[in-house]
PDB file of N, CA and C in Angstrom:
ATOM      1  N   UNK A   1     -25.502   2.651   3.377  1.00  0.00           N
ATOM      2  CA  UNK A   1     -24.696   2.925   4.547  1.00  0.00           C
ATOM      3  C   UNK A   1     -23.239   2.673   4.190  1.00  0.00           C
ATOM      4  N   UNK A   2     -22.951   3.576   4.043  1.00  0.00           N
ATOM      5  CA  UNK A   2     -20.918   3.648   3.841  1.00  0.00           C
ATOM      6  C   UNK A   2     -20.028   3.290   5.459  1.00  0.00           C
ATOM      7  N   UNK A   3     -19.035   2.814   5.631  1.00  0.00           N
ATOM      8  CA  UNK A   3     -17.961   2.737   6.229  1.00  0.00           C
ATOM      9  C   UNK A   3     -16.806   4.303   6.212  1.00  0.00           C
ATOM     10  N   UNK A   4     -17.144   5.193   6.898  1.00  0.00           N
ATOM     11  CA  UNK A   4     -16.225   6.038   6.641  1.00  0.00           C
ATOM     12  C   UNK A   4     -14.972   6.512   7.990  1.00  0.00           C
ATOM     13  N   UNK A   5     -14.867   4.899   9.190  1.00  0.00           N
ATOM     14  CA  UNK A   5     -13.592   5.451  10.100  1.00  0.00           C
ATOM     15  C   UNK A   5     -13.516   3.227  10.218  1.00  0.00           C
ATOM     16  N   UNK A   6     -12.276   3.481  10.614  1.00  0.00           N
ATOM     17  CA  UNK A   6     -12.108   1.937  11.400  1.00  0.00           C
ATOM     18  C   UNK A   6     -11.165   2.049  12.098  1.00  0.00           C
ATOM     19  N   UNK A   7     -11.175   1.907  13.300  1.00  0.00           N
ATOM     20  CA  UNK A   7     -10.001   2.210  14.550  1.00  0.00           C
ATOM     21  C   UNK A   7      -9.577   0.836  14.794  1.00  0.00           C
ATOM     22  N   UNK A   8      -8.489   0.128  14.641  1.00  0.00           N
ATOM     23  CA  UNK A   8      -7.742  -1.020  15.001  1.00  0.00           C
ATOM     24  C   UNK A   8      -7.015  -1.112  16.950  1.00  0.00           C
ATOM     25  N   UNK A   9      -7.554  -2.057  17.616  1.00  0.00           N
ATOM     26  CA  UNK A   9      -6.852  -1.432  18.605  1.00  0.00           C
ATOM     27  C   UNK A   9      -5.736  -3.356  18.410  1.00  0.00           C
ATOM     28  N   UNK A  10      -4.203  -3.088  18.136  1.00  0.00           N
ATOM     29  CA  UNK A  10      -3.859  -4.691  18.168  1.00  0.00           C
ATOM     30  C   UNK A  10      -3.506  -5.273  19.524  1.00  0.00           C
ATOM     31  N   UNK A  11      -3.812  -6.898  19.606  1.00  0.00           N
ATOM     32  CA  UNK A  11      -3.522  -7.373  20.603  1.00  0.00           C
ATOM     33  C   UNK A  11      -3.283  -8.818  20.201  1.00  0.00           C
ATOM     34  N   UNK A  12      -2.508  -9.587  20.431  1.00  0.00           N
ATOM     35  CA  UNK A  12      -2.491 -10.834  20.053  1.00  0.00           C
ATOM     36  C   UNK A  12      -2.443 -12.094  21.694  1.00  0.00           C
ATOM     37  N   UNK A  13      -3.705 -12.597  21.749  1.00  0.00           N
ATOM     38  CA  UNK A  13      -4.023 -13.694  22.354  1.00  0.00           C
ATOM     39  C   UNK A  13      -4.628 -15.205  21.831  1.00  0.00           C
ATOM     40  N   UNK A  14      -3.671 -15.571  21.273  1.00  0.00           N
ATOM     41  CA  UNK A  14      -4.208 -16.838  20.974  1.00  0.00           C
ATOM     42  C   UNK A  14      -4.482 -16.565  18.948  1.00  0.00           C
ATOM     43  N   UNK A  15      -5.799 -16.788  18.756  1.00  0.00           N
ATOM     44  CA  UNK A  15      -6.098 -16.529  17.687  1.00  0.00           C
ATOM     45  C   UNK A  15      -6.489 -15.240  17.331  1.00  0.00           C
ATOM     46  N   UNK A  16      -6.945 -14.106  18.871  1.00  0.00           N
ATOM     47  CA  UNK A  16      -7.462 -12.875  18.449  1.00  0.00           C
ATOM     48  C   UNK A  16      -6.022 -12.067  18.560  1.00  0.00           C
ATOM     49  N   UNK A  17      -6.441 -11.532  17.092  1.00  0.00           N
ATOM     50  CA  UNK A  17      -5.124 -10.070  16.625  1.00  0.00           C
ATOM     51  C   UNK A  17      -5.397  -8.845  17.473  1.00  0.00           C
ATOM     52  N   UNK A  18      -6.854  -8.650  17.049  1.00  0.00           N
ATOM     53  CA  UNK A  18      -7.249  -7.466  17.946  1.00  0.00           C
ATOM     54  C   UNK A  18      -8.835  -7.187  18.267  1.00  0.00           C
ATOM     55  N   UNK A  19      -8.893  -5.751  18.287  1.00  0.00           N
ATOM     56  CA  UNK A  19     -10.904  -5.400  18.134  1.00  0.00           C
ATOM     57  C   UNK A  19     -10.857  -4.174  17.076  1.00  0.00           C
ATOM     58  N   UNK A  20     -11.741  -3.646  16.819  1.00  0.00           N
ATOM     59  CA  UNK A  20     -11.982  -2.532  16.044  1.00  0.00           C
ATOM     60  C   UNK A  20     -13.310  -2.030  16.073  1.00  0.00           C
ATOM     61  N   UNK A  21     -13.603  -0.680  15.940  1.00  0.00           N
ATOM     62  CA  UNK A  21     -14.228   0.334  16.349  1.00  0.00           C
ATOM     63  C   UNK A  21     -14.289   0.435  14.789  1.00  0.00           C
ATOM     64  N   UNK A  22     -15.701   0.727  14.437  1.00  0.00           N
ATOM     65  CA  UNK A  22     -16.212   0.729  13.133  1.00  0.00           C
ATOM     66  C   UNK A  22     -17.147   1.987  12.667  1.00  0.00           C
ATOM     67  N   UNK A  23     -17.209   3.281  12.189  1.00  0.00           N
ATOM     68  CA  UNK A  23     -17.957   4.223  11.919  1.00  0.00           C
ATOM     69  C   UNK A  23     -18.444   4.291  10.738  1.00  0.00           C
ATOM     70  N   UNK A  24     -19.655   4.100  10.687  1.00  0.00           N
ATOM     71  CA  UNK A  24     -20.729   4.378   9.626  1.00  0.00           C
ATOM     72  C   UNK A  24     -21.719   5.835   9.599  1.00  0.00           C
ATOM     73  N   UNK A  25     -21.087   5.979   8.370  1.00  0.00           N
ATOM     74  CA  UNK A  25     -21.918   7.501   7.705  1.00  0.00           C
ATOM     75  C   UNK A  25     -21.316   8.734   8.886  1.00  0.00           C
ATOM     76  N   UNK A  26     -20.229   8.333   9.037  1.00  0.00           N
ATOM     77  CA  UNK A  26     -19.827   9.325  10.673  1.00  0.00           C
ATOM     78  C   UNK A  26     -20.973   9.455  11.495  1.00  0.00           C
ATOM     79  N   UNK A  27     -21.907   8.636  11.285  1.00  0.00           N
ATOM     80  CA  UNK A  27     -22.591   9.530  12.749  1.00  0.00           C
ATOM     81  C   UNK A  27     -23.599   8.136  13.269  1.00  0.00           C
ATOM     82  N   UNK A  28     -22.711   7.077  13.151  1.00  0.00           N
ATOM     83  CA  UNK A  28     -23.579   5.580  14.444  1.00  0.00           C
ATOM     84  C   UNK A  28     -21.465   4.812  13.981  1.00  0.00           C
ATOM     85  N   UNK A  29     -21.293   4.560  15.111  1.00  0.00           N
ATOM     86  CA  UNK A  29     -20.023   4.132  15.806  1.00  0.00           C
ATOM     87  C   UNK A  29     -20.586   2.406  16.375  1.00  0.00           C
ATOM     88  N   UNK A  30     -19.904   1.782  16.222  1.00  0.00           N
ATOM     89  CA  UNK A  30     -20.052   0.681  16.571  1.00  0.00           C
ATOM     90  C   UNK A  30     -18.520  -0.173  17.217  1.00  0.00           C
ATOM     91  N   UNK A  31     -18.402  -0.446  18.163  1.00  0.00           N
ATOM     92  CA  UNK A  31     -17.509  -0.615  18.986  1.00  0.00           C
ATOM     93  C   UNK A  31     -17.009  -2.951  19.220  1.00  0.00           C
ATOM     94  N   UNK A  32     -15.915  -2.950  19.485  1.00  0.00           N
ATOM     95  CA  UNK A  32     -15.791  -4.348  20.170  1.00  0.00           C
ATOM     96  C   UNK A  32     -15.425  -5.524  18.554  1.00  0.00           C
ATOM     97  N   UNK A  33     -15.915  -5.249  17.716  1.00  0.00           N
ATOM     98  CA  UNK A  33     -15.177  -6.219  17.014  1.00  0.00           C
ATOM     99  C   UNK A  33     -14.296  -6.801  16.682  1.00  0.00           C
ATOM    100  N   UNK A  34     -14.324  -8.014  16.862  1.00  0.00           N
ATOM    101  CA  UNK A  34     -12.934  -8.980  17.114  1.00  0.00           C
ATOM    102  C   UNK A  34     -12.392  -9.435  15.932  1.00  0.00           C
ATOM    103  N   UNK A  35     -11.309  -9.184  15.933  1.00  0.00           N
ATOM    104  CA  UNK A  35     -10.526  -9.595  14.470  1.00  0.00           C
ATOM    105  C   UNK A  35      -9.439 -11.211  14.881  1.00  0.00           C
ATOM    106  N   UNK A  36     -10.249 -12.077  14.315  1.00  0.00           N
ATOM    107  CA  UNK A  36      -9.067 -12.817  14.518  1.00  0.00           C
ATOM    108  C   UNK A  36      -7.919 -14.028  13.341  1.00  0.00           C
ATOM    109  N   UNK A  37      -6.872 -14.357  13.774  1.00  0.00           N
ATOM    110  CA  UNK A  37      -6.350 -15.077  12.685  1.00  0.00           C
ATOM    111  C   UNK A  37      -6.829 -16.305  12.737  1.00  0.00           C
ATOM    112  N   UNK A  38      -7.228 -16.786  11.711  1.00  0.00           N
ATOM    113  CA  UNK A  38      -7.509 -18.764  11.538  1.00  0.00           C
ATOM    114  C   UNK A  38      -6.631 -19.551  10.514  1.00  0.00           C
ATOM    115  N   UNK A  39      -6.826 -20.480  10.142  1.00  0.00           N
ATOM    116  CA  UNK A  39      -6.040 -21.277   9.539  1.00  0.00           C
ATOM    117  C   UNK A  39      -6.185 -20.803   7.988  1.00  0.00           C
ATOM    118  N   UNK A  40      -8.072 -20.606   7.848  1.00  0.00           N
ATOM    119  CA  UNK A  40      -7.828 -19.789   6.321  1.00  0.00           C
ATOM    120  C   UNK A  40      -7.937 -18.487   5.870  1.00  0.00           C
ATOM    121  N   UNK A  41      -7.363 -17.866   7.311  1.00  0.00           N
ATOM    122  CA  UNK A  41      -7.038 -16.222   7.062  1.00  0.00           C
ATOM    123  C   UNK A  41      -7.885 -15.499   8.445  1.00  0.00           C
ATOM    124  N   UNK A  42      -8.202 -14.109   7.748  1.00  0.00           N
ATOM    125  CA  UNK A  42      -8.901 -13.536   9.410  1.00  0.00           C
ATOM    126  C   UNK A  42      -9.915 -13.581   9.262  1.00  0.00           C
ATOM    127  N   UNK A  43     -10.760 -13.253  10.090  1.00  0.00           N
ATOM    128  CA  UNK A  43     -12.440 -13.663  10.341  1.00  0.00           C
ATOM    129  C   UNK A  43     -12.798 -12.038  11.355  1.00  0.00           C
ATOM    130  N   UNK A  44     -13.683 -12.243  11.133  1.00  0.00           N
ATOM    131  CA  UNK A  44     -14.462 -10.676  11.723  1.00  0.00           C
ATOM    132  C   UNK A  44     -15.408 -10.997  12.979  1.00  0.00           C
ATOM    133  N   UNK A  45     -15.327 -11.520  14.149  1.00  0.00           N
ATOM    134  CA  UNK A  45     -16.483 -11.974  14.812  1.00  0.00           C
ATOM    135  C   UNK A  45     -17.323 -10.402  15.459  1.00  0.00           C
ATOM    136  N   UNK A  46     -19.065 -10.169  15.402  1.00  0.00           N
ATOM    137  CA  UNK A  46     -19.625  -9.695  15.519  1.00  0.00           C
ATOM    138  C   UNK A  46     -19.479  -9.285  16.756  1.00  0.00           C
ATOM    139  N   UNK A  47     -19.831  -7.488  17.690  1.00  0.00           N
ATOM    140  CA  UNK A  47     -19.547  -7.179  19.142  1.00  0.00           C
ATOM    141  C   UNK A  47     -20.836  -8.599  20.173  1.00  0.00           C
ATOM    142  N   UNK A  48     -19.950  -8.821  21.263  1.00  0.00           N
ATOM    143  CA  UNK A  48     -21.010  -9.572  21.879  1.00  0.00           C
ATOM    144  C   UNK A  48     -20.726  -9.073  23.207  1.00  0.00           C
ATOM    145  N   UNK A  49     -21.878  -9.222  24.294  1.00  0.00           N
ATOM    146  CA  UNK A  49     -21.831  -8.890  26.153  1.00  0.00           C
ATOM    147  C   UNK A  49     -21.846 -10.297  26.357  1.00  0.00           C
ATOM    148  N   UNK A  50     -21.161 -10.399  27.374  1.00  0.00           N
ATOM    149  CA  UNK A  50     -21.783 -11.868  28.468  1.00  0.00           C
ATOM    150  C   UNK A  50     -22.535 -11.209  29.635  1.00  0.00           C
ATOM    151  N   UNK A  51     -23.855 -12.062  29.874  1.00  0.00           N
ATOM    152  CA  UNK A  51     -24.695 -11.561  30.570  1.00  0.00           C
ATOM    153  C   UNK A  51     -24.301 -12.375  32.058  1.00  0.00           C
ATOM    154  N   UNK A  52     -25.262 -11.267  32.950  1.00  0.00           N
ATOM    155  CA  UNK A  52     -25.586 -12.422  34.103  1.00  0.00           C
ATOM    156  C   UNK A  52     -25.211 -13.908  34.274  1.00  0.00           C
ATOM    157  N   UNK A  53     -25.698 -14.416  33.655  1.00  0.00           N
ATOM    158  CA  UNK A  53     -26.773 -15.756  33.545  1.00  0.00           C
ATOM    159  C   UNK A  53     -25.122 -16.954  32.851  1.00  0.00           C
ATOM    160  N   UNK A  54     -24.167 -15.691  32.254  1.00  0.00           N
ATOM    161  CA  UNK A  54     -23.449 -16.635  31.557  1.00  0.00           C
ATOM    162  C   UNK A  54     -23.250 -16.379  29.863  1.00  0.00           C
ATOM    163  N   UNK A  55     -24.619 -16.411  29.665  1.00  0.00           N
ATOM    164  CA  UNK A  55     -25.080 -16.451  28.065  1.00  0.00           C
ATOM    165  C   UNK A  55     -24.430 -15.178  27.603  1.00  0.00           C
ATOM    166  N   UNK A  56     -24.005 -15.543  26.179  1.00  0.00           N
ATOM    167  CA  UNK A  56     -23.453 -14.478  25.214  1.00  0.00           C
ATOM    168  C   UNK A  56     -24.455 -14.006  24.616  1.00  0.00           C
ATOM    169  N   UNK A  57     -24.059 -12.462  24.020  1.00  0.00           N
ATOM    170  CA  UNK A  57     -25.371 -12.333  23.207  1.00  0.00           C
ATOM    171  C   UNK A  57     -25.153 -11.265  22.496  1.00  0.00           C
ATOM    172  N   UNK A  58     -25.276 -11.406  21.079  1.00  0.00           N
ATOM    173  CA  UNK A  58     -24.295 -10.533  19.565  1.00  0.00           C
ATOM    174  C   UNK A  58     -25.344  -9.174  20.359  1.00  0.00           C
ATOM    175  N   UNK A  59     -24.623  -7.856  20.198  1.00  0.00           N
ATOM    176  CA  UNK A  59     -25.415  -6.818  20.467  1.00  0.00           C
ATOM    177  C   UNK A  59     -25.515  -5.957  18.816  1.00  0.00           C
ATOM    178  N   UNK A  60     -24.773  -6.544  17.608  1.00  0.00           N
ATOM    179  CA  UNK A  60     -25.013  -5.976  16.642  1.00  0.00           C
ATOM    180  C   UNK A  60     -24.218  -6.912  15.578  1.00  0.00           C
ATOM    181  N   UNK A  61     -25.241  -6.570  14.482  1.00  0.00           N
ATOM    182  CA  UNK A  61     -25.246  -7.867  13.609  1.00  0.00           C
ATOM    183  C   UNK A  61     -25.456  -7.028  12.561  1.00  0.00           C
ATOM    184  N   UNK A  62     -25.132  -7.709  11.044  1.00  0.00           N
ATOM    185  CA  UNK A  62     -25.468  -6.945   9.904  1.00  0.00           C
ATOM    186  C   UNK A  62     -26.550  -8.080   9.487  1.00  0.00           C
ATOM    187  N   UNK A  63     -28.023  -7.672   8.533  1.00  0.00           N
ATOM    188  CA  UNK A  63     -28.734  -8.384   8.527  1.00  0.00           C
ATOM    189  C   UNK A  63     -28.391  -8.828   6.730  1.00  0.00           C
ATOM    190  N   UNK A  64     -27.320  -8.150   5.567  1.00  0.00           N
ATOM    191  CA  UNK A  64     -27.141  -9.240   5.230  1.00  0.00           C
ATOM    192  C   UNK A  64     -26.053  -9.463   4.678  1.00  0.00           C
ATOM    193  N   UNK A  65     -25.594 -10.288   3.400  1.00  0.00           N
ATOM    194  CA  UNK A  65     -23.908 -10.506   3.458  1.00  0.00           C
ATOM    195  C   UNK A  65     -23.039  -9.624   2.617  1.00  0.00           C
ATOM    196  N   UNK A  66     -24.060  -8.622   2.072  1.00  0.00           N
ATOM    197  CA  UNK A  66     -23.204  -7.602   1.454  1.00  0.00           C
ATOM    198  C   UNK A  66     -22.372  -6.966   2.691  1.00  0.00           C
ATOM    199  N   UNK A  67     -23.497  -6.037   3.568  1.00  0.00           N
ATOM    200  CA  UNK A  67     -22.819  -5.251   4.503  1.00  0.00           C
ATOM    201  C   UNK A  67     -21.497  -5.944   5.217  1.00  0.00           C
ATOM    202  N   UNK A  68     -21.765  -6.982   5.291  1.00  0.00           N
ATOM    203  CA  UNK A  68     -20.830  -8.414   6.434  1.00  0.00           C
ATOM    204  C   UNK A  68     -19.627  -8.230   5.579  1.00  0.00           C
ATOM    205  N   UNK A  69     -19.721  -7.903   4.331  1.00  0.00           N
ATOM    206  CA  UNK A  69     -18.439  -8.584   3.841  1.00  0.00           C
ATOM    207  C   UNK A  69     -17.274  -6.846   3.066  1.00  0.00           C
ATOM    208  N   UNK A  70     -18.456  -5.905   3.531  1.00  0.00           N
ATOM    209  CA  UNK A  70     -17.817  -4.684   3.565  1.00  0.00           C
ATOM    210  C   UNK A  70     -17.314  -4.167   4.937  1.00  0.00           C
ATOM    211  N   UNK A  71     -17.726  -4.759   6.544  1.00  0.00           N
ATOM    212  CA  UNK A  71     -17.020  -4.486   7.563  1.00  0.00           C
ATOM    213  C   UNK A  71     -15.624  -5.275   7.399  1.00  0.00           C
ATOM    214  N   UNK A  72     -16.217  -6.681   7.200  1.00  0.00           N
ATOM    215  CA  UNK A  72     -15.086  -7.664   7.269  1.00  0.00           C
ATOM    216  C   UNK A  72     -13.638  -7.059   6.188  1.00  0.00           C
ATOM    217  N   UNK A  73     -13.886  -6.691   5.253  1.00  0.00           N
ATOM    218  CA  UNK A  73     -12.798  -6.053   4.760  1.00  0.00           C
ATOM    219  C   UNK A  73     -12.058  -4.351   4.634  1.00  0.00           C
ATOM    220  N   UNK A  74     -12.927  -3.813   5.553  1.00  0.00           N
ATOM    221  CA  UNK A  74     -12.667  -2.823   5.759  1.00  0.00           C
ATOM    222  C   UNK A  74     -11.456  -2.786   7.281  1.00  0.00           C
ATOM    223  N   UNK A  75     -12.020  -3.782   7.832  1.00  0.00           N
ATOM    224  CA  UNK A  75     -11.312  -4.123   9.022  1.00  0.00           C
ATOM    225  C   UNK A  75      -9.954  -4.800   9.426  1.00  0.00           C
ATOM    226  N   UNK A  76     -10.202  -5.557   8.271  1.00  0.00           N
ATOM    227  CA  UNK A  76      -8.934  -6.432   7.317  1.00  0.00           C
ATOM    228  C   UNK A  76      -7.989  -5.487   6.857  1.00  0.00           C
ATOM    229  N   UNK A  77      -8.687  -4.784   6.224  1.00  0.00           N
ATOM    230  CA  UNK A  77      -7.499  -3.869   5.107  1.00  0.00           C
ATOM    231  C   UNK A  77      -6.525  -2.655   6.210  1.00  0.00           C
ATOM    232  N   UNK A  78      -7.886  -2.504   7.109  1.00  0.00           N
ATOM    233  CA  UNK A  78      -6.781  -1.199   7.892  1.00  0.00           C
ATOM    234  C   UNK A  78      -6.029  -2.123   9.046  1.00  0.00           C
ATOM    235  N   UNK A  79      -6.190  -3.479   9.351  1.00  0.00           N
ATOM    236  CA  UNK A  79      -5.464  -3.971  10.333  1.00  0.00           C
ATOM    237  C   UNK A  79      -4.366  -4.333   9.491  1.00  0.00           C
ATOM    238  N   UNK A  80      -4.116  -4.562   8.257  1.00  0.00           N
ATOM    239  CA  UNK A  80      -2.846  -4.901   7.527  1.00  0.00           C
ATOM    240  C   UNK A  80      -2.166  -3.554   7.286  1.00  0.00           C
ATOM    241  N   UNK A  81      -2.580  -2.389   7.186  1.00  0.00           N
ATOM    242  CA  UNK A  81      -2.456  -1.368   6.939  1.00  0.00           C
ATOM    243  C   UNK A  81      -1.701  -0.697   8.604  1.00  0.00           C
ATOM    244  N   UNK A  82      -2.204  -0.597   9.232  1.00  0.00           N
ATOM    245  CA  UNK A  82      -1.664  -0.281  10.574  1.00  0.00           C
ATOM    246  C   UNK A  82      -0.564  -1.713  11.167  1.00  0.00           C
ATOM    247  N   UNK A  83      -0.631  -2.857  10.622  1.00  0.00           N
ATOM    248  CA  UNK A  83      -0.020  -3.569  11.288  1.00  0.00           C
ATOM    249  C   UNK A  83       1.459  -3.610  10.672  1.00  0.00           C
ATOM    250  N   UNK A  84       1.590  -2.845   9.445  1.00  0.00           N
ATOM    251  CA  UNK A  84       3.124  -2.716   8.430  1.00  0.00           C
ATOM    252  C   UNK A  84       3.597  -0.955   9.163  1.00  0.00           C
ATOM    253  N   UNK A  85       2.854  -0.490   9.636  1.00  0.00           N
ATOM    254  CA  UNK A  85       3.188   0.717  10.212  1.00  0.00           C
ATOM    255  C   UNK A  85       4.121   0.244  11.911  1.00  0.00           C
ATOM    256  N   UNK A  86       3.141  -0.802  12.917  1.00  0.00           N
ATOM    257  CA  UNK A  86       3.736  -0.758  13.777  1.00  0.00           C
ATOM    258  C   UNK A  86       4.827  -2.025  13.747  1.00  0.00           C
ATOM    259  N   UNK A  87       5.072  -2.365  12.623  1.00  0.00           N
ATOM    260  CA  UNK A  87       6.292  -3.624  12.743  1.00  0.00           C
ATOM    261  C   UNK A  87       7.470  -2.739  12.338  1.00  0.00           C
ATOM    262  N   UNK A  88       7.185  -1.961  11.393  1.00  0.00           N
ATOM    263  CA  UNK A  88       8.520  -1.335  11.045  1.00  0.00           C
ATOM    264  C   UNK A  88       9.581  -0.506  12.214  1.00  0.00           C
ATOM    265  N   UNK A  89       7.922   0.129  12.927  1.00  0.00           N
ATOM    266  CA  UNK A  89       8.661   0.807  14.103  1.00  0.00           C
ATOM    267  C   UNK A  89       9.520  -0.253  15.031  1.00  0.00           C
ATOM    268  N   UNK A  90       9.183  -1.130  15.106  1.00  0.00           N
ATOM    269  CA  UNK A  90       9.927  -2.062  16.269  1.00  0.00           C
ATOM    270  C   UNK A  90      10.968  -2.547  16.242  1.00  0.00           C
ATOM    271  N   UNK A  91      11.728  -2.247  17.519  1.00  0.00           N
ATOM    272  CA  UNK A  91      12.939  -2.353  17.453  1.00  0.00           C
ATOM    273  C   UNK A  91      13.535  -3.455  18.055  1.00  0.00           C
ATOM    274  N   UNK A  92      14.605  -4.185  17.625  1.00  0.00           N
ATOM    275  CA  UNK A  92      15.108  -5.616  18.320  1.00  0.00           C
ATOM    276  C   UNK A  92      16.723  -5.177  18.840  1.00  0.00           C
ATOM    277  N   UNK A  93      16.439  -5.846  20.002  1.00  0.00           N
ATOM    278  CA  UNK A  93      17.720  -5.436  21.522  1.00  0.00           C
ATOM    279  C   UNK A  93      18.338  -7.030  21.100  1.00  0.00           C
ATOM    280  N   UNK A  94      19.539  -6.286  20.723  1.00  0.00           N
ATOM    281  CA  UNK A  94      20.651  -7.962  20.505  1.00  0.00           C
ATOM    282  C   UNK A  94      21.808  -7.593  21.683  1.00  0.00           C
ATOM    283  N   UNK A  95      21.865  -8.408  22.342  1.00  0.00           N
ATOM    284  CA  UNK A  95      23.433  -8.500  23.432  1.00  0.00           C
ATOM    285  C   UNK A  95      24.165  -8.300  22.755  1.00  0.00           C
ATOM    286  N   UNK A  96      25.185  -7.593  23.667  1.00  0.00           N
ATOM    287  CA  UNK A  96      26.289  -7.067  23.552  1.00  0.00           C
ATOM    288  C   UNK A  96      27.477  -7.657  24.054  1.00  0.00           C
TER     289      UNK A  96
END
């Protein structure tokens, strides 16, 4: 199973940068993954629902650490990749 789209959407709250939208083999999409910054870099947390009841609950998981560590850097690479695209654009308002 190849990685062939990763959609970055950024947001910065706290420790989360953003989510990302993940496409495998173009044709199963997987949605909600949280990208966030920590002390020893970013971390990939798995999509989760909160139910009813309260309880969280992963709705998709990789079962082992190869795949884990080909989202995790696929997700990485295009959020550094899109994130040198939208800093450059930004513009800083100095008084006059």
């Amino acid at each position: 199973m190849q990685i062939t789209n990763v959609k970055i959407y950024r947001t910065v709250q706290g420790t989360l940068r953003g989510y990302a939208d993940v496409t495998f083999d173009d044709c199963l999409s997987i949605t909600e993954f949280k990208l966030l910054r920590t002390a020893t870099g970013y971390r990939v947390c798995m999509p989760e629902v909160k139910q009813q009841d309260g309880k969280v609950r992963r709705v998709a998981y990789p079962t082992d650490d190869r795949m884990l560590k080909a989202i995790e850097d696929a997700v990485i690479a295009e959020y550094k990749v899109t994130g040198a695209s939208i800093r450059s654009r930004r513009r800083v308002w100095l008084p006059t």
